[in-house]
PDB file of N, CA and C in Angstrom:
ATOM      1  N   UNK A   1      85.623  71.352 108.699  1.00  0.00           N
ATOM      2  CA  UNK A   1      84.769  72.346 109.327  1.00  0.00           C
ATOM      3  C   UNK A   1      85.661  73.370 110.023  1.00  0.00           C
ATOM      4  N   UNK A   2      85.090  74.968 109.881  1.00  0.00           N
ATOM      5  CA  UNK A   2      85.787  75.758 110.455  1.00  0.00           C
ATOM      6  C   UNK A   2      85.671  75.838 112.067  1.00  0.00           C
ATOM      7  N   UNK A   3      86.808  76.550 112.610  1.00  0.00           N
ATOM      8  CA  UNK A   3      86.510  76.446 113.894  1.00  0.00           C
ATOM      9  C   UNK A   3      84.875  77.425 114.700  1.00  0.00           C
ATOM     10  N   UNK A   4      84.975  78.236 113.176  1.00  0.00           N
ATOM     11  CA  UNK A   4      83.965  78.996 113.553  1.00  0.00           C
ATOM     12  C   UNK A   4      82.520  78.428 113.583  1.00  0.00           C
ATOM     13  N   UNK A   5      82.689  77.710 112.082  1.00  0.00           N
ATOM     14  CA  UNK A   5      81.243  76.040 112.030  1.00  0.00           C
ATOM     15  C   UNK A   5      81.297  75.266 112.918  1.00  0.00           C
ATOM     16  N   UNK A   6      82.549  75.194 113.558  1.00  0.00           N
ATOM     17  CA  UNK A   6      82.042  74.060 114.832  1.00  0.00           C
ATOM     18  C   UNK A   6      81.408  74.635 115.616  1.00  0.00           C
ATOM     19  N   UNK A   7      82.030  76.122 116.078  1.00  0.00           N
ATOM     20  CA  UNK A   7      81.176  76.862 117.483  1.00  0.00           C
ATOM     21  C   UNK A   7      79.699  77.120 117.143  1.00  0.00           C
ATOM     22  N   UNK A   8      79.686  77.467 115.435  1.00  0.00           N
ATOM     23  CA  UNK A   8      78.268  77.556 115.287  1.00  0.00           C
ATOM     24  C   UNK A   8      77.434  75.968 115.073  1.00  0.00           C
ATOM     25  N   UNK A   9      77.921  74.894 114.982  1.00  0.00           N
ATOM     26  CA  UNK A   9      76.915  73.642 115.641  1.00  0.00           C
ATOM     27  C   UNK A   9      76.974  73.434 116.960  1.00  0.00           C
ATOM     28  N   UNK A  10      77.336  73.939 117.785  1.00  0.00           N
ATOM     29  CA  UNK A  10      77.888  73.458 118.862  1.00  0.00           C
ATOM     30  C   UNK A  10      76.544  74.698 120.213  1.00  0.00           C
ATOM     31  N   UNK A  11      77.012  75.703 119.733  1.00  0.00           N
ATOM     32  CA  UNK A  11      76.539  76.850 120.964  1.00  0.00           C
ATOM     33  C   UNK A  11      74.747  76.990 120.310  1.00  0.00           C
ATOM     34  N   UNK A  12      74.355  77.372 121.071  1.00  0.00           N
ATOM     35  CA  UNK A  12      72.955  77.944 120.638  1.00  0.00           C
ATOM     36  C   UNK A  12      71.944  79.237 120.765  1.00  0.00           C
ATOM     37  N   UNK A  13      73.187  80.005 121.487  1.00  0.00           N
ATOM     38  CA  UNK A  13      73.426  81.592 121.384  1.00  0.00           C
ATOM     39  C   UNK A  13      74.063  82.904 120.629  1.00  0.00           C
ATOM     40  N   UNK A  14      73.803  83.861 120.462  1.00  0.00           N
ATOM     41  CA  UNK A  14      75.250  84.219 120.250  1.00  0.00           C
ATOM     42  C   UNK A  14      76.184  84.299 121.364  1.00  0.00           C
ATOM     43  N   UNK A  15      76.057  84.449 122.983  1.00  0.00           N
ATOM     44  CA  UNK A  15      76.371  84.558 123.529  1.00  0.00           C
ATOM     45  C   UNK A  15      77.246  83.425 123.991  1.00  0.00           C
ATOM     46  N   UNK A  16      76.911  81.996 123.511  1.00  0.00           N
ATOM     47  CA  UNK A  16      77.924  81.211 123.919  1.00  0.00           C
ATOM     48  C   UNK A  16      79.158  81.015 122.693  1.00  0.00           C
ATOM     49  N   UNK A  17      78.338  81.005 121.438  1.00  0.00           N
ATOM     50  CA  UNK A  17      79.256  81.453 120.660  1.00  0.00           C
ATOM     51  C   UNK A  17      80.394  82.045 120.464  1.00  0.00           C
ATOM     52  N   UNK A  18      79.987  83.394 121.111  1.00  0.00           N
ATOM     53  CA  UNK A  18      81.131  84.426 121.963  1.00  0.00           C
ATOM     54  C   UNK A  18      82.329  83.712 122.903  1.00  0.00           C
ATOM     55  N   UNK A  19      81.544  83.016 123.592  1.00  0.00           N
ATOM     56  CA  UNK A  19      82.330  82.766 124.657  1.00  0.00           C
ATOM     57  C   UNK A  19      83.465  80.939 124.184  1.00  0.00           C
ATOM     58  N   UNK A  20      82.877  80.977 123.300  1.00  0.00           N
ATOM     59  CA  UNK A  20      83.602  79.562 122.994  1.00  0.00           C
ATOM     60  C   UNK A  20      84.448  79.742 121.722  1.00  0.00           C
ATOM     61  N   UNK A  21      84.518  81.209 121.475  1.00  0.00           N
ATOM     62  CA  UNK A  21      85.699  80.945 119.974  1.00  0.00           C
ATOM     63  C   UNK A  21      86.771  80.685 120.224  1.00  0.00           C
ATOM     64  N   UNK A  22      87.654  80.394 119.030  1.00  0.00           N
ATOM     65  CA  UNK A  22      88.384  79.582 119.130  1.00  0.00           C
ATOM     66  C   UNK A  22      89.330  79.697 117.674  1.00  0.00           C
ATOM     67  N   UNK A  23      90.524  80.244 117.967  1.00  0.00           N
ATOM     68  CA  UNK A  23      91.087  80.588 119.335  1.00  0.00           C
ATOM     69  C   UNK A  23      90.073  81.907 119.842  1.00  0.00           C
ATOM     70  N   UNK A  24      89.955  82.154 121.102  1.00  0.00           N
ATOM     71  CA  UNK A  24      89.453  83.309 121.617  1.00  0.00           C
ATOM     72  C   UNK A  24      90.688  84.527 121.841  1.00  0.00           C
ATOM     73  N   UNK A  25      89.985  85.804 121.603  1.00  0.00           N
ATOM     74  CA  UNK A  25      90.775  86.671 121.532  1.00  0.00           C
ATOM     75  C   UNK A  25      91.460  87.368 122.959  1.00  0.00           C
ATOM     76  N   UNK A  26      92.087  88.436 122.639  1.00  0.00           N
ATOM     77  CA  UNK A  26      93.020  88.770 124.217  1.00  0.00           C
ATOM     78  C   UNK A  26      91.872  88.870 125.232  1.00  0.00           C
ATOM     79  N   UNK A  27      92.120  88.644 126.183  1.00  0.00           N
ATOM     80  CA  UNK A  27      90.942  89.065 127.573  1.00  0.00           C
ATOM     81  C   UNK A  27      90.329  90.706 127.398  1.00  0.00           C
ATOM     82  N   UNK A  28      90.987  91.207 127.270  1.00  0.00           N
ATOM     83  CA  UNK A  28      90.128  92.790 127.194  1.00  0.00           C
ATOM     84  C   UNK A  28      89.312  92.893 126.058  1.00  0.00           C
ATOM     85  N   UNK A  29      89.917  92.365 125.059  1.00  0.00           N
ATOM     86  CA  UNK A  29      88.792  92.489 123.665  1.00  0.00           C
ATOM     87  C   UNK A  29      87.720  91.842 123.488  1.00  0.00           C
ATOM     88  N   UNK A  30      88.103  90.487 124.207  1.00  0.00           N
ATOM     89  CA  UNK A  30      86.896  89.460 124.607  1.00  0.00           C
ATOM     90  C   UNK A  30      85.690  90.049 125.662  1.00  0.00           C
ATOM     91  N   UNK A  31      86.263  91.217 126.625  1.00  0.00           N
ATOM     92  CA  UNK A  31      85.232  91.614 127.702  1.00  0.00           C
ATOM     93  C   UNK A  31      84.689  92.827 126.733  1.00  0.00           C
ATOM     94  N   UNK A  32      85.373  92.951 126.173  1.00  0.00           N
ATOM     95  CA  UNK A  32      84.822  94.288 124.899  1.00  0.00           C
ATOM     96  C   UNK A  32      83.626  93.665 124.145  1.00  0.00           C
ATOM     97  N   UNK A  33      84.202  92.721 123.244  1.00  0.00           N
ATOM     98  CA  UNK A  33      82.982  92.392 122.444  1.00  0.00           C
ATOM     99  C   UNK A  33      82.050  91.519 123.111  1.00  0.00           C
ATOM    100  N   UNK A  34      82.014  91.079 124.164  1.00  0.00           N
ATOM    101  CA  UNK A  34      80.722  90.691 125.185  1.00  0.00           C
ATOM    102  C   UNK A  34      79.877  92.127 125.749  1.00  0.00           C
ATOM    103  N   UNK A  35      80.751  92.844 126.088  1.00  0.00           N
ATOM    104  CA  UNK A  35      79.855  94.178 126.188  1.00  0.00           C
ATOM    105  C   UNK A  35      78.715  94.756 125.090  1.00  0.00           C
ATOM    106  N   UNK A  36      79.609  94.502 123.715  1.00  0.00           N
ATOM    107  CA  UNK A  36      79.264  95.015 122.473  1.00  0.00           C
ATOM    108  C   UNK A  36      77.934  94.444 122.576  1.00  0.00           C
ATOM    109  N   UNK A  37      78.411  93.202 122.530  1.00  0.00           N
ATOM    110  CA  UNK A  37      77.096  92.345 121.279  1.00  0.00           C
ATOM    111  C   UNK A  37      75.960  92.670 122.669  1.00  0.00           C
ATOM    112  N   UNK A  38      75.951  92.841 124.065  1.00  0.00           N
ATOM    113  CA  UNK A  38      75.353  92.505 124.959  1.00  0.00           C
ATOM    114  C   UNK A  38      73.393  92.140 124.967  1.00  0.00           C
ATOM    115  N   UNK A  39      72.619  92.692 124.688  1.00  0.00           N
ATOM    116  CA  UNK A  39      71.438  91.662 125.115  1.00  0.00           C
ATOM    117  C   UNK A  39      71.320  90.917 123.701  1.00  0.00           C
ATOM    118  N   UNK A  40      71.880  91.375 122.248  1.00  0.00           N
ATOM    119  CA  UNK A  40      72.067  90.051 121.729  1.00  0.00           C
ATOM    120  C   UNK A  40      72.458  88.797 121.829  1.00  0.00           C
ATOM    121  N   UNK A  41      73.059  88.586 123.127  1.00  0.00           N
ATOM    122  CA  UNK A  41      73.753  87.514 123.606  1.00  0.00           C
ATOM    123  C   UNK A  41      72.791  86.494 124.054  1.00  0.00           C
ATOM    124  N   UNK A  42      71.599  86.507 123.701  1.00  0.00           N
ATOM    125  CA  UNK A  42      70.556  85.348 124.010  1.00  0.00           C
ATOM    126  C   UNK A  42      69.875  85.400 122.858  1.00  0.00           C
ATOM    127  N   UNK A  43      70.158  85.693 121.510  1.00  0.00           N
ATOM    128  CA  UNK A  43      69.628  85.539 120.265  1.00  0.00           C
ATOM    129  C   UNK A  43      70.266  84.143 119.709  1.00  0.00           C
ATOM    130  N   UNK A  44      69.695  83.458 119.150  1.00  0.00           N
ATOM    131  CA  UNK A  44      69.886  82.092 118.621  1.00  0.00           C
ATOM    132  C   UNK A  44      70.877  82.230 117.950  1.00  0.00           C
ATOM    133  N   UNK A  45      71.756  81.606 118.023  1.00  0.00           N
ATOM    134  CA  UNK A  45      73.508  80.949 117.249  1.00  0.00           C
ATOM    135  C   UNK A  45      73.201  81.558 115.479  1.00  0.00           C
ATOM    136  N   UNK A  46      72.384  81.098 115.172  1.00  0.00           N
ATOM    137  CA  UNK A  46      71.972  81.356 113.557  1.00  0.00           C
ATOM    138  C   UNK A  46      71.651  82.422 113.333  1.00  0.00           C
ATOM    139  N   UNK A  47      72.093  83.693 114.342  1.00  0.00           N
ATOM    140  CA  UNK A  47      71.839  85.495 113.989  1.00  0.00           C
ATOM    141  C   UNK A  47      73.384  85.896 114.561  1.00  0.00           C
ATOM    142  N   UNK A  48      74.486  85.004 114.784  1.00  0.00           N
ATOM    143  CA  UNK A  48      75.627  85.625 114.800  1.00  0.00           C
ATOM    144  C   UNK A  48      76.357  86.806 113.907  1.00  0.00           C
ATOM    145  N   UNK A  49      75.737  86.297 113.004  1.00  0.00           N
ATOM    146  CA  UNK A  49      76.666  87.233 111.751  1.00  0.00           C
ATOM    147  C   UNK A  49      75.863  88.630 111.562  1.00  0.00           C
ATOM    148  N   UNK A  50      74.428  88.596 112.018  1.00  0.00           N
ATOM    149  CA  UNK A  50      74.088  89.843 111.890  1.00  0.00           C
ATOM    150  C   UNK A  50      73.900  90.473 113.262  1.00  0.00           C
ATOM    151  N   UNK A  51      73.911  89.669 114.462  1.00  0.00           N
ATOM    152  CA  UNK A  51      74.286  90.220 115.846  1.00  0.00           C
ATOM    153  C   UNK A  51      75.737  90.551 115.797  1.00  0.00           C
ATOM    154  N   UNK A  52      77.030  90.406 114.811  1.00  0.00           N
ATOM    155  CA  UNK A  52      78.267  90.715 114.957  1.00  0.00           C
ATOM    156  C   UNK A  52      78.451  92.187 114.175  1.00  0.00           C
ATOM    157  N   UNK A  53      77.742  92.125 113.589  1.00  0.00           N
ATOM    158  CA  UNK A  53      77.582  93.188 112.253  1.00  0.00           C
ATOM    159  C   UNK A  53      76.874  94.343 113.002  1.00  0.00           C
ATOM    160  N   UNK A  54      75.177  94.442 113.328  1.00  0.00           N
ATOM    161  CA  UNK A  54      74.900  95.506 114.261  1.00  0.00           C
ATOM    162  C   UNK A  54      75.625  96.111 115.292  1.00  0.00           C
ATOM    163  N   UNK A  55      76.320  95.179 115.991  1.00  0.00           N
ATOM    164  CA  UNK A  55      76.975  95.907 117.519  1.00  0.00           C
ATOM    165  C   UNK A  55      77.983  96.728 116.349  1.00  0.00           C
ATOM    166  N   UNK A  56      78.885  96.131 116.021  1.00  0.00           N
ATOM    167  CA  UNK A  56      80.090  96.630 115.121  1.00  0.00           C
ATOM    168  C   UNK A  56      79.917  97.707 114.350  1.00  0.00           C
ATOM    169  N   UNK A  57      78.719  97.954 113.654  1.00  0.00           N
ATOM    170  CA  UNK A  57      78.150  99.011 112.967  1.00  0.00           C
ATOM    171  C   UNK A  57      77.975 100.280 114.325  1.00  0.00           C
ATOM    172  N   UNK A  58      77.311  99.767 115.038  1.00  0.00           N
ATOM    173  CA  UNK A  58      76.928 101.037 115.994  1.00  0.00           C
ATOM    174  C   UNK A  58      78.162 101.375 116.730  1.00  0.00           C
ATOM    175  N   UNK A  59      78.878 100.401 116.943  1.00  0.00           N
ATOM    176  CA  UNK A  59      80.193 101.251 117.752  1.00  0.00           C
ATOM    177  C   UNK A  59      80.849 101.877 116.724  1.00  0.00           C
ATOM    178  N   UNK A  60      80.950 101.648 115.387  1.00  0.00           N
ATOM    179  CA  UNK A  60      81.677 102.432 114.445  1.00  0.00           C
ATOM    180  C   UNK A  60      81.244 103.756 114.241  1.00  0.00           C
ATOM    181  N   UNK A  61      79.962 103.812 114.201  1.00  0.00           N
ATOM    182  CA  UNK A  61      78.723 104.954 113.851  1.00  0.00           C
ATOM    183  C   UNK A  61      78.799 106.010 115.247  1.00  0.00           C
ATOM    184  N   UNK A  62      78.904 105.366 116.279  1.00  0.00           N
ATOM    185  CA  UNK A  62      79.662 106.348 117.618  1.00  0.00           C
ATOM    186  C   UNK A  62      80.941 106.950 117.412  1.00  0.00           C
ATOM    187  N   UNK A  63      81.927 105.787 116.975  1.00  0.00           N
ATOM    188  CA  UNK A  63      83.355 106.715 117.148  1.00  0.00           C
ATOM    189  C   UNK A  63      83.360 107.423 116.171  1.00  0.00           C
ATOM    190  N   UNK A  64      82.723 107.297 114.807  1.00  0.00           N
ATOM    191  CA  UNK A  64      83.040 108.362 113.458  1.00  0.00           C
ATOM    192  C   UNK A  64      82.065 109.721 114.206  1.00  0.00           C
ATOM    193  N   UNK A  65      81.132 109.520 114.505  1.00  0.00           N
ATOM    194  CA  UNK A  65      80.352 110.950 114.581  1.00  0.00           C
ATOM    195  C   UNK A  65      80.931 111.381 115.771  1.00  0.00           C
ATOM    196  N   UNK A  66      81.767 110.815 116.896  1.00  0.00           N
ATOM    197  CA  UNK A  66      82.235 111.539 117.832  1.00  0.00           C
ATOM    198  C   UNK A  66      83.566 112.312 117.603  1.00  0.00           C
ATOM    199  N   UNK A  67      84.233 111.801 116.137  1.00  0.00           N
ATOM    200  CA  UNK A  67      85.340 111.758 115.994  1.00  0.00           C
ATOM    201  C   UNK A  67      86.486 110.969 116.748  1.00  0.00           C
ATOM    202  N   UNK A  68      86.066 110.413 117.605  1.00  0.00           N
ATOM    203  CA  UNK A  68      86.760 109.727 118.365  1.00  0.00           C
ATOM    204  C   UNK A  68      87.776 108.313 118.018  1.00  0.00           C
ATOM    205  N   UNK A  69      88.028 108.593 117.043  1.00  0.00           N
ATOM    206  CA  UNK A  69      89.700 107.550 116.399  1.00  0.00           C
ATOM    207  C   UNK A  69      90.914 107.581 116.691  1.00  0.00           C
ATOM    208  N   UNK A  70      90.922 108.008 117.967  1.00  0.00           N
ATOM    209  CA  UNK A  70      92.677 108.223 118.116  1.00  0.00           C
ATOM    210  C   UNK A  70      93.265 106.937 118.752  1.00  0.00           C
ATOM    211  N   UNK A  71      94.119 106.923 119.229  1.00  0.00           N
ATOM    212  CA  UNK A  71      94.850 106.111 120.261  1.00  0.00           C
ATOM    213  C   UNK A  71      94.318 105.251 120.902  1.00  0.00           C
ATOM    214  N   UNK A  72      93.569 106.251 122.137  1.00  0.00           N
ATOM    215  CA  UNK A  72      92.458 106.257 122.886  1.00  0.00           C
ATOM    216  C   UNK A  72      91.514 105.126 122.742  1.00  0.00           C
ATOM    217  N   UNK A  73      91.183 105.363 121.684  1.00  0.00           N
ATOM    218  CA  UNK A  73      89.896 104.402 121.374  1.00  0.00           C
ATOM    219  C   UNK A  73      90.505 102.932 120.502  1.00  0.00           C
ATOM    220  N   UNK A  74      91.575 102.850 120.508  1.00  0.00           N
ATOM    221  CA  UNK A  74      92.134 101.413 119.924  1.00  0.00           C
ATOM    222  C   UNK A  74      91.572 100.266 120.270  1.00  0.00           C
ATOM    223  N   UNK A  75      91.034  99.842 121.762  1.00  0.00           N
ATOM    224  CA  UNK A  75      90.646  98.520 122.210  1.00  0.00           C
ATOM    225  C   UNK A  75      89.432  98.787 121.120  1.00  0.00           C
ATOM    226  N   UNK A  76      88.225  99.492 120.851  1.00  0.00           N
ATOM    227  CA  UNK A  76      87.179  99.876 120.114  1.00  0.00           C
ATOM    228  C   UNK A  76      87.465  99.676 118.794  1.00  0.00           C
ATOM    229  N   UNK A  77      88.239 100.381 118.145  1.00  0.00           N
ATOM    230  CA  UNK A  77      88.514  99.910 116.302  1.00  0.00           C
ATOM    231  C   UNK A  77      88.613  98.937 116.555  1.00  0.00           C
ATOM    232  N   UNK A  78      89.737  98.221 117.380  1.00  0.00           N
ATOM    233  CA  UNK A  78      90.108  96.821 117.219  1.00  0.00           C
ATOM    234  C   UNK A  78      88.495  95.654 117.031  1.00  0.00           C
ATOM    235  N   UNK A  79      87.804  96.202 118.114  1.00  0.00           N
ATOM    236  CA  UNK A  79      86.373  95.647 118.868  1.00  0.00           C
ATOM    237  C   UNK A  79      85.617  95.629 117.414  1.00  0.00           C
ATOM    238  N   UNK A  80      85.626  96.712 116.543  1.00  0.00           N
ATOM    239  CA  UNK A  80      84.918  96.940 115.069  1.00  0.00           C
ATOM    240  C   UNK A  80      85.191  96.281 113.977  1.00  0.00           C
ATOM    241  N   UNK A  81      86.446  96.150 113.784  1.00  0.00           N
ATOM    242  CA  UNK A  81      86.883  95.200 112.958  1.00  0.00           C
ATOM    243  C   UNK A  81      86.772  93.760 113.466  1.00  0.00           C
ATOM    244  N   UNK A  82      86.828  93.131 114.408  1.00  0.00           N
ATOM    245  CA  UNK A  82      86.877  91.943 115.113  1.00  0.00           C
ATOM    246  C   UNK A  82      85.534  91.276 114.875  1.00  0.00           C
ATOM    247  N   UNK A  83      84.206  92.412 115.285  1.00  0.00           N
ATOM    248  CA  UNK A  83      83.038  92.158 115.162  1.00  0.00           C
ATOM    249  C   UNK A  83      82.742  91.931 113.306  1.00  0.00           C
ATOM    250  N   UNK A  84      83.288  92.536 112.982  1.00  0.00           N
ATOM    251  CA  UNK A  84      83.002  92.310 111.455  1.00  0.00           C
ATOM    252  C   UNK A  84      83.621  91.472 110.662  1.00  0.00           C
ATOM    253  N   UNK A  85      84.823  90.848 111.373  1.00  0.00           N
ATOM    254  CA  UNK A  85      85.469  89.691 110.705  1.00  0.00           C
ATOM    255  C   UNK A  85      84.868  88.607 111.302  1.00  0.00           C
ATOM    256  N   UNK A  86      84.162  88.627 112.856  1.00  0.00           N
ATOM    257  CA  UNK A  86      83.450  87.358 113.096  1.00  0.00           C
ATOM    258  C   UNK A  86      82.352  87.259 112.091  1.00  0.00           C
ATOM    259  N   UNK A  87      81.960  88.298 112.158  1.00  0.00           N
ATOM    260  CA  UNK A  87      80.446  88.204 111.521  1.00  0.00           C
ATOM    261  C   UNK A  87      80.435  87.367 110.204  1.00  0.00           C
ATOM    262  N   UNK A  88      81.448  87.503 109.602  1.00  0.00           N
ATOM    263  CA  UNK A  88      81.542  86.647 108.370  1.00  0.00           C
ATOM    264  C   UNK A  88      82.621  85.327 108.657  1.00  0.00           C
ATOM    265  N   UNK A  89      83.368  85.403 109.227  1.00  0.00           N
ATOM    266  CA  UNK A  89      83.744  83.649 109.789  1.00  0.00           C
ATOM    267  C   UNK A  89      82.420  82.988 109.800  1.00  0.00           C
ATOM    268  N   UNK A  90      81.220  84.129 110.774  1.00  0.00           N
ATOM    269  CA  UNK A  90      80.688  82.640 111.396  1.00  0.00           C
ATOM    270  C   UNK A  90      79.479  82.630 109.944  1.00  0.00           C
ATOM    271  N   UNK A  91      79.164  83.456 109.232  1.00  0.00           N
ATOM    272  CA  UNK A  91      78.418  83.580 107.997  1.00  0.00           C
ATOM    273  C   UNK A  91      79.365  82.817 106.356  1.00  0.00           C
ATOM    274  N   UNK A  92      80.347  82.373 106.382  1.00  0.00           N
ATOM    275  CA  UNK A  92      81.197  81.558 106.306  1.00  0.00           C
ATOM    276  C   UNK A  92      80.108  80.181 105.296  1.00  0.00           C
ATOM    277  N   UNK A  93      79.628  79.111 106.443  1.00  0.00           N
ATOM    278  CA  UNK A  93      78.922  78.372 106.099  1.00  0.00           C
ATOM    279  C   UNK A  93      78.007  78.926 105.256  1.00  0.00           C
ATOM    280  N   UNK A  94      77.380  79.551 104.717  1.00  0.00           N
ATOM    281  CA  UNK A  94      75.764  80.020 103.828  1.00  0.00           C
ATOM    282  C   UNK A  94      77.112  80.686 102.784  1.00  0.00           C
ATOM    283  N   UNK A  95      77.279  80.086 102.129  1.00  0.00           N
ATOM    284  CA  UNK A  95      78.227  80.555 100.936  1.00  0.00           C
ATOM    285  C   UNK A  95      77.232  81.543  99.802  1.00  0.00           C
ATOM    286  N   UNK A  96      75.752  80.888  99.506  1.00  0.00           N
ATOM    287  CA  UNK A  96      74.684  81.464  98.724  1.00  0.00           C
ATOM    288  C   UNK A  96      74.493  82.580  99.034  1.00  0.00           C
ATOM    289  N   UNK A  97      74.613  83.183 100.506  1.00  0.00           N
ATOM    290  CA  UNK A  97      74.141  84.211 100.853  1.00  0.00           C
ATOM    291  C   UNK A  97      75.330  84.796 101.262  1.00  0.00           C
ATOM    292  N   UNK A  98      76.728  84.788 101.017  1.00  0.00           N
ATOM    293  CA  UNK A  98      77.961  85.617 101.714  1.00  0.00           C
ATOM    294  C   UNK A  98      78.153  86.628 100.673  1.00  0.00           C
ATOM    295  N   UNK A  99      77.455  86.421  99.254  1.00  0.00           N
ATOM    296  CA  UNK A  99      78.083  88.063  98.358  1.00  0.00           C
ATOM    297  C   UNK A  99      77.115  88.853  98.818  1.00  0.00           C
ATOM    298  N   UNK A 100      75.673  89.132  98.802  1.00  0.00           N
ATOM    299  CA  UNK A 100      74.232  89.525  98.748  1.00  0.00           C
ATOM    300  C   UNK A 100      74.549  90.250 100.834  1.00  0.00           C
ATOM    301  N   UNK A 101      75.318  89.567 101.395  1.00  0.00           N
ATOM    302  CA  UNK A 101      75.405  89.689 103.222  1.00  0.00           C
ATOM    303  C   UNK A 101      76.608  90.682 102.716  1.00  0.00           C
ATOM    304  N   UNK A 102      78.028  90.462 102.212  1.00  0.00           N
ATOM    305  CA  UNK A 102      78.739  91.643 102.233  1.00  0.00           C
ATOM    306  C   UNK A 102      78.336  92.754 101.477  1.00  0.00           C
ATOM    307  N   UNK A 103      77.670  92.826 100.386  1.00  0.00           N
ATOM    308  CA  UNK A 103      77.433  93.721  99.589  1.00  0.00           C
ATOM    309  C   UNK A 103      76.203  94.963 101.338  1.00  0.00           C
ATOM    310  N   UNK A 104      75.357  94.080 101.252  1.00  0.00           N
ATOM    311  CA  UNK A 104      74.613  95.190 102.244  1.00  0.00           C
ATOM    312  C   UNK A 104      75.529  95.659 103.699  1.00  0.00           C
ATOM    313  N   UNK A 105      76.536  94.712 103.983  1.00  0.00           N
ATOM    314  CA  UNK A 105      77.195  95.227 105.048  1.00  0.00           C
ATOM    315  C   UNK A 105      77.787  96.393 104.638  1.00  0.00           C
ATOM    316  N   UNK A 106      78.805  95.882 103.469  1.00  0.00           N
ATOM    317  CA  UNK A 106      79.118  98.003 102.934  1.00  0.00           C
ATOM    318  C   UNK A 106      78.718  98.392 102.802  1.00  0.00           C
ATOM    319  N   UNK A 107      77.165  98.198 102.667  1.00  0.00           N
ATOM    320  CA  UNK A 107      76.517  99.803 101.840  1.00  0.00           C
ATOM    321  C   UNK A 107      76.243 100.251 103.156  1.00  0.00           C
ATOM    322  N   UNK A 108      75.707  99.046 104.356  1.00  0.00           N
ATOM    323  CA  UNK A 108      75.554  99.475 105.427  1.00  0.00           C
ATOM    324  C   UNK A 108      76.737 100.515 106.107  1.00  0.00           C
ATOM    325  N   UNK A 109      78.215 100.169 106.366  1.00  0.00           N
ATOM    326  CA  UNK A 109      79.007 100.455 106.944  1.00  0.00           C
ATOM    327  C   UNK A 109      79.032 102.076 106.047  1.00  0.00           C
ATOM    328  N   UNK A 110      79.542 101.698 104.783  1.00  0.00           N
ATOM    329  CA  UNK A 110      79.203 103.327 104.095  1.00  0.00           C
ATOM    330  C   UNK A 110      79.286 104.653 104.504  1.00  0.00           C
ATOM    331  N   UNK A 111      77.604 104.220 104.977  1.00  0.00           N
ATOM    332  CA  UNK A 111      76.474 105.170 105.364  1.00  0.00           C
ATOM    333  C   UNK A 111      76.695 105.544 106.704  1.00  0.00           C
ATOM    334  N   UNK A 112      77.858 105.375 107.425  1.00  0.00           N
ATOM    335  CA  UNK A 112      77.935 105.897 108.763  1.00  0.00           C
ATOM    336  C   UNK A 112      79.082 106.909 108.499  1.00  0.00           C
ATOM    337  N   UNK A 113      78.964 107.853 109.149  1.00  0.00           N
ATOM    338  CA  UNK A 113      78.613 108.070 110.596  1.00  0.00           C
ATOM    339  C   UNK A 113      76.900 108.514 110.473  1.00  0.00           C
ATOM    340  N   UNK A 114      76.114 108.345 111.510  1.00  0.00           N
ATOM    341  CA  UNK A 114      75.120 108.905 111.439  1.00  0.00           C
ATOM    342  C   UNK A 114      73.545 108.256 110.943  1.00  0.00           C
ATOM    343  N   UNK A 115      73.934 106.974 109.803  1.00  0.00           N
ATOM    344  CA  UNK A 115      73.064 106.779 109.505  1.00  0.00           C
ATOM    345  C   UNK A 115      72.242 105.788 110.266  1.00  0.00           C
ATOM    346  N   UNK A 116      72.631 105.635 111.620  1.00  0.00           N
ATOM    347  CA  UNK A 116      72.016 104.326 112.345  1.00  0.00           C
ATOM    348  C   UNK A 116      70.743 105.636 113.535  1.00  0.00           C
ATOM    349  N   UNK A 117      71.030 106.946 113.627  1.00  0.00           N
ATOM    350  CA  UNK A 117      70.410 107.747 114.367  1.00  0.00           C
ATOM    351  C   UNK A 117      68.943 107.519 113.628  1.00  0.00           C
ATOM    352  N   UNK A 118      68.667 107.826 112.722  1.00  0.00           N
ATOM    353  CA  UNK A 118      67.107 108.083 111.958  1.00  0.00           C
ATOM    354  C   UNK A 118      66.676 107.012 111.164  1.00  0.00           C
TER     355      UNK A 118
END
């Protein structure tokens, strides 16, 4: 079992989820993506991968339409990619559903900047 399948039998949030990975990431990125995912953080353990995927989508969909990719915003890319590699660690287990989950995440990701406004 992955460490990510254990946190997902184990927590029953996403929010504890969050808080129990493993290994857990640097302290600032960790207060980052607790910010991110934030009132998803009381959605049931079994919507991680698409509570990791929304926050991650919308902070991406901010920095592309703000232009905002520089330097500057590094803790954030980092925060985008992080959210989207959990999202599939913890989506991992449902093997049936991991081509059909990435295929709509790109088409999702794609479609930004912009397409999360309308």
């Amino acid at each position: 079992m992955t460490s990510a399948a254990a946190t997902m039998a184990t927590a029953t949030t996403v929010g504890e989820w969050m808080a129990r990975m493993d290994p857990a990431p640097p302290p600032a990125l960790h207060v980052r993506l607790c910010e991110l995912i934030g009132a998803a953080a009381s959605r049931p353990v079994s919507e991680v991968p698409e509570a990791c995927l929304e926050a991650g989508e919308q902070l991406l969909d901010a920095l592309l339409a703000s232009g905002a990719t520089t330097r500057s915003t590094a803790l954030d890319l980092l925060a985008v990619d992080s959210l989207v590699t959990y999202a599939f660690q913890a989506a991992a287990d449902d093997p049936t559903r991991l081509e059909e989950r990435a295929a709509r995440a790109m088409a999702r990701i794609a479609a930004l900047p912009g397409a999360l406004e309308g």
